[in-house]
C-alpha atoms as a PDB file:
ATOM      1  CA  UNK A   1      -0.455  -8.249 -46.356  1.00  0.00           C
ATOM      2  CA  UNK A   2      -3.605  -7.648 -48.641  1.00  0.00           C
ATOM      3  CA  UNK A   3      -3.397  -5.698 -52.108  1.00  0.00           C
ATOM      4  CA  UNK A   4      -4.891  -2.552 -52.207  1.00  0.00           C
ATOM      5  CA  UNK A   5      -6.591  -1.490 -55.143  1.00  0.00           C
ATOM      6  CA  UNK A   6      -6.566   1.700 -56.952  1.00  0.00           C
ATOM      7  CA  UNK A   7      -9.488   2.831 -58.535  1.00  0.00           C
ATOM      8  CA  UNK A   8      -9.608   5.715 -61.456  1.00  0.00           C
ATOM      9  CA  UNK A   9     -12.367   8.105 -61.741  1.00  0.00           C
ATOM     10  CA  UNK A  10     -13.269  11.105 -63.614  1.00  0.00           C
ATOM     11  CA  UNK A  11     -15.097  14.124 -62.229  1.00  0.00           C
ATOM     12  CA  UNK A  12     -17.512  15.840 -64.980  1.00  0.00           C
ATOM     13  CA  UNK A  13     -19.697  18.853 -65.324  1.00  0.00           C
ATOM     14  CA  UNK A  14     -22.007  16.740 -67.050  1.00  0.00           C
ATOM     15  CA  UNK A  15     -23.734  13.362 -65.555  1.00  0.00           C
ATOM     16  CA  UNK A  16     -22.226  10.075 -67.587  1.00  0.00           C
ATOM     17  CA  UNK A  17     -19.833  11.504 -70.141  1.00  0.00           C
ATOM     18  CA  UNK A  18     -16.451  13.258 -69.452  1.00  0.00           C
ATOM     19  CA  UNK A  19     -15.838  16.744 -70.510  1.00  0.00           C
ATOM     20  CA  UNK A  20     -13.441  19.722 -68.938  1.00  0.00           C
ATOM     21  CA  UNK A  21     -14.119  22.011 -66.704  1.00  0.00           C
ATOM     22  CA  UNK A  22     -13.234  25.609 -67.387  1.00  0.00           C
ATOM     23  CA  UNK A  23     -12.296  27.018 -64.298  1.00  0.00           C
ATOM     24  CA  UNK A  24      -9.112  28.371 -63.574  1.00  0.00           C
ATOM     25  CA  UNK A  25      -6.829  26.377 -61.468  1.00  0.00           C
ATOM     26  CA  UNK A  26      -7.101  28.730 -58.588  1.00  0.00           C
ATOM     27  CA  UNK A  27     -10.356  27.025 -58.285  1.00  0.00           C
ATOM     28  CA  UNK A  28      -8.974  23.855 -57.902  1.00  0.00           C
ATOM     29  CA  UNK A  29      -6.296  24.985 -55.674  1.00  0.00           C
ATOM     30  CA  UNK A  30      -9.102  26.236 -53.522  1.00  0.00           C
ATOM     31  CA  UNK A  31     -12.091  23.804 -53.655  1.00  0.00           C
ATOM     32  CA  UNK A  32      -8.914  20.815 -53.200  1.00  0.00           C
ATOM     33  CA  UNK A  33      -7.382  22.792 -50.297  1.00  0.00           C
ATOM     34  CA  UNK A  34     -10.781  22.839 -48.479  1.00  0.00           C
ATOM     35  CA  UNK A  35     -10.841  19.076 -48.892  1.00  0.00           C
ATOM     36  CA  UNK A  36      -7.853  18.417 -46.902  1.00  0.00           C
ATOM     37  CA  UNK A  37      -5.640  17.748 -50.531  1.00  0.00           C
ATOM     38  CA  UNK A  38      -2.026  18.809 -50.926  1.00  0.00           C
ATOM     39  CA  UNK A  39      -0.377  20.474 -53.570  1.00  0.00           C
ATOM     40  CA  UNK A  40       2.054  18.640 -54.871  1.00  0.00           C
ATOM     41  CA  UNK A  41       2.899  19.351 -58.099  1.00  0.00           C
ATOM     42  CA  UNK A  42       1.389  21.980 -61.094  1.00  0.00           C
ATOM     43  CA  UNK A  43      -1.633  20.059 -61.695  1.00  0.00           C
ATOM     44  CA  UNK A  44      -1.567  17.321 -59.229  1.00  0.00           C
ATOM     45  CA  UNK A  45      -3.381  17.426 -55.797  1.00  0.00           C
ATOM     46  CA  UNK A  46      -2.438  14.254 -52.960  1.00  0.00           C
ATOM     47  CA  UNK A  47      -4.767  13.314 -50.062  1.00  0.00           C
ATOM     48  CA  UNK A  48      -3.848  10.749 -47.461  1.00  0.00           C
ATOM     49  CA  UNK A  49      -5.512   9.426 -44.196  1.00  0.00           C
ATOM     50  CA  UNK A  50      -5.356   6.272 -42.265  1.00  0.00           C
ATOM     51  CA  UNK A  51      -7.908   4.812 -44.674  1.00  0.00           C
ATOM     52  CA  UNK A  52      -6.821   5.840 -47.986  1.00  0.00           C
ATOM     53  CA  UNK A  53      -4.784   8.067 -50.668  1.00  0.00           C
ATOM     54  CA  UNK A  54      -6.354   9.662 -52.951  1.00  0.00           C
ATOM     55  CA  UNK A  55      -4.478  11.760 -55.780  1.00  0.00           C
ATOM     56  CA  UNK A  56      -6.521  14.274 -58.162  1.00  0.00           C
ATOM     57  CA  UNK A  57      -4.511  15.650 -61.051  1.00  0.00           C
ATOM     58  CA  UNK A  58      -5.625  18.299 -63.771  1.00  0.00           C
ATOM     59  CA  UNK A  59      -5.005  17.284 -67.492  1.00  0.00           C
ATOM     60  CA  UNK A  60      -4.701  20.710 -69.675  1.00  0.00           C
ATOM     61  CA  UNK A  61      -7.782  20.497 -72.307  1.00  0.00           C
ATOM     62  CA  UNK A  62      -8.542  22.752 -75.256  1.00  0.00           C
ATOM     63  CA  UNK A  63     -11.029  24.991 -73.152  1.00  0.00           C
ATOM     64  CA  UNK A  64      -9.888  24.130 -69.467  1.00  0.00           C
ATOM     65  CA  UNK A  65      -9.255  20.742 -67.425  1.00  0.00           C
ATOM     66  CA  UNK A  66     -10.221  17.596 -67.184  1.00  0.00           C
ATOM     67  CA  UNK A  67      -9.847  16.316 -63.779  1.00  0.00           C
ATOM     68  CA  UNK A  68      -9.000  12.307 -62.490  1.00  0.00           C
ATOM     69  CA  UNK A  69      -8.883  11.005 -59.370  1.00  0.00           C
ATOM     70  CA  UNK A  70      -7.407   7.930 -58.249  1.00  0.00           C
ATOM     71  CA  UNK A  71      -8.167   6.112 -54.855  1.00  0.00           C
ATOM     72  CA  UNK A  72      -6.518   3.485 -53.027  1.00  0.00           C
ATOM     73  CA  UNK A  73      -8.509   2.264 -50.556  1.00  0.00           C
ATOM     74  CA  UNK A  74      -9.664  -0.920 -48.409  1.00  0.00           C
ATOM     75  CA  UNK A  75     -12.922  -0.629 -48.815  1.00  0.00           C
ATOM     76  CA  UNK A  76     -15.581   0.941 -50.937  1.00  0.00           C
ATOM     77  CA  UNK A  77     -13.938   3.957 -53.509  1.00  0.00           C
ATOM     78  CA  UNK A  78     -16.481   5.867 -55.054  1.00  0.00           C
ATOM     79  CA  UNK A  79     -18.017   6.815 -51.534  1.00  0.00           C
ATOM     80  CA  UNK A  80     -14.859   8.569 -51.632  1.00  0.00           C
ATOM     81  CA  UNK A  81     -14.375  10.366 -54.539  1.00  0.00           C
ATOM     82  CA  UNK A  82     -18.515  11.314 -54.945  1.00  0.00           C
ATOM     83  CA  UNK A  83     -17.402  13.418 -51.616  1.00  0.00           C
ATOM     84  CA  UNK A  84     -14.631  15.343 -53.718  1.00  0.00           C
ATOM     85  CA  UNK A  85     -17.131  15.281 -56.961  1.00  0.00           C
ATOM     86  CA  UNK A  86     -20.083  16.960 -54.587  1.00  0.00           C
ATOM     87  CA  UNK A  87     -17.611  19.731 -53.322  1.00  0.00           C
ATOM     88  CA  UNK A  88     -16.634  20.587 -57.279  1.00  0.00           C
ATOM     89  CA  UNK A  89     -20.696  20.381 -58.088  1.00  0.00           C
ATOM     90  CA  UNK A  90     -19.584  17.919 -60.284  1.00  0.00           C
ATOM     91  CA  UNK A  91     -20.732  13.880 -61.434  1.00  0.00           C
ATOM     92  CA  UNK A  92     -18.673  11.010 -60.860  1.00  0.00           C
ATOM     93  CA  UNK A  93     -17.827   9.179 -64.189  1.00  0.00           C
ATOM     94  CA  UNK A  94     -16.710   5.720 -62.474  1.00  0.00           C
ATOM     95  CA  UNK A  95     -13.937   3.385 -64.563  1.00  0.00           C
ATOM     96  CA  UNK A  96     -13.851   6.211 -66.638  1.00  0.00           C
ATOM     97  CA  UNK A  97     -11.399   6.364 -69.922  1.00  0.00           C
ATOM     98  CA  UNK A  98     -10.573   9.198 -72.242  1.00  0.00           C
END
């Protein structure tokens, strides 16, 4: 059976560096629910198809959240998670690192 990869990403207000956003988490709760994601924990947010998994979690900043998302996939991820950045009218910071 083939590995399959998992891929981090960060999702930022602002194209090519990651800051917070500082919505509420309703927002999330909302804007992930639409997407199809799963609440499964406080900050943490779990979709999962025959293709992939992808998990979105919320880390508690100064002013809001930051927000990562983490794909497993066959094929191409950040097809993936630009859909998820798009619905948050956010940027995709690929490989990112805080």
């Amino acid at each position: 059976m083939a590995t399959v990869t998992v891929r981090k990403f960060a999702l930022s207000p602002t194209q090519g560096e990651v800051l917070d956003f500082t919505e509420e988490v309703d927002y999330f709760d909302a804007t992930f629910g639409d997407l199809g994601f799963a609440k499964v924990g406080t900050y943490t947010y779990r979709y999962q198809d025959g293709e992939c998994m992808m998990k979105a979690e919320l880390s508690r900043s100064k002013d809001g959240y930051f927000v990562w998302i983490y794909v497993q996939a066959m094929d191409e991820h950040a097809w993936r998670a630009s859909e998820v950045a798009d619905n948050l009218g956010a940027h995709l910071v690929d490989n990112s690192r805080r």
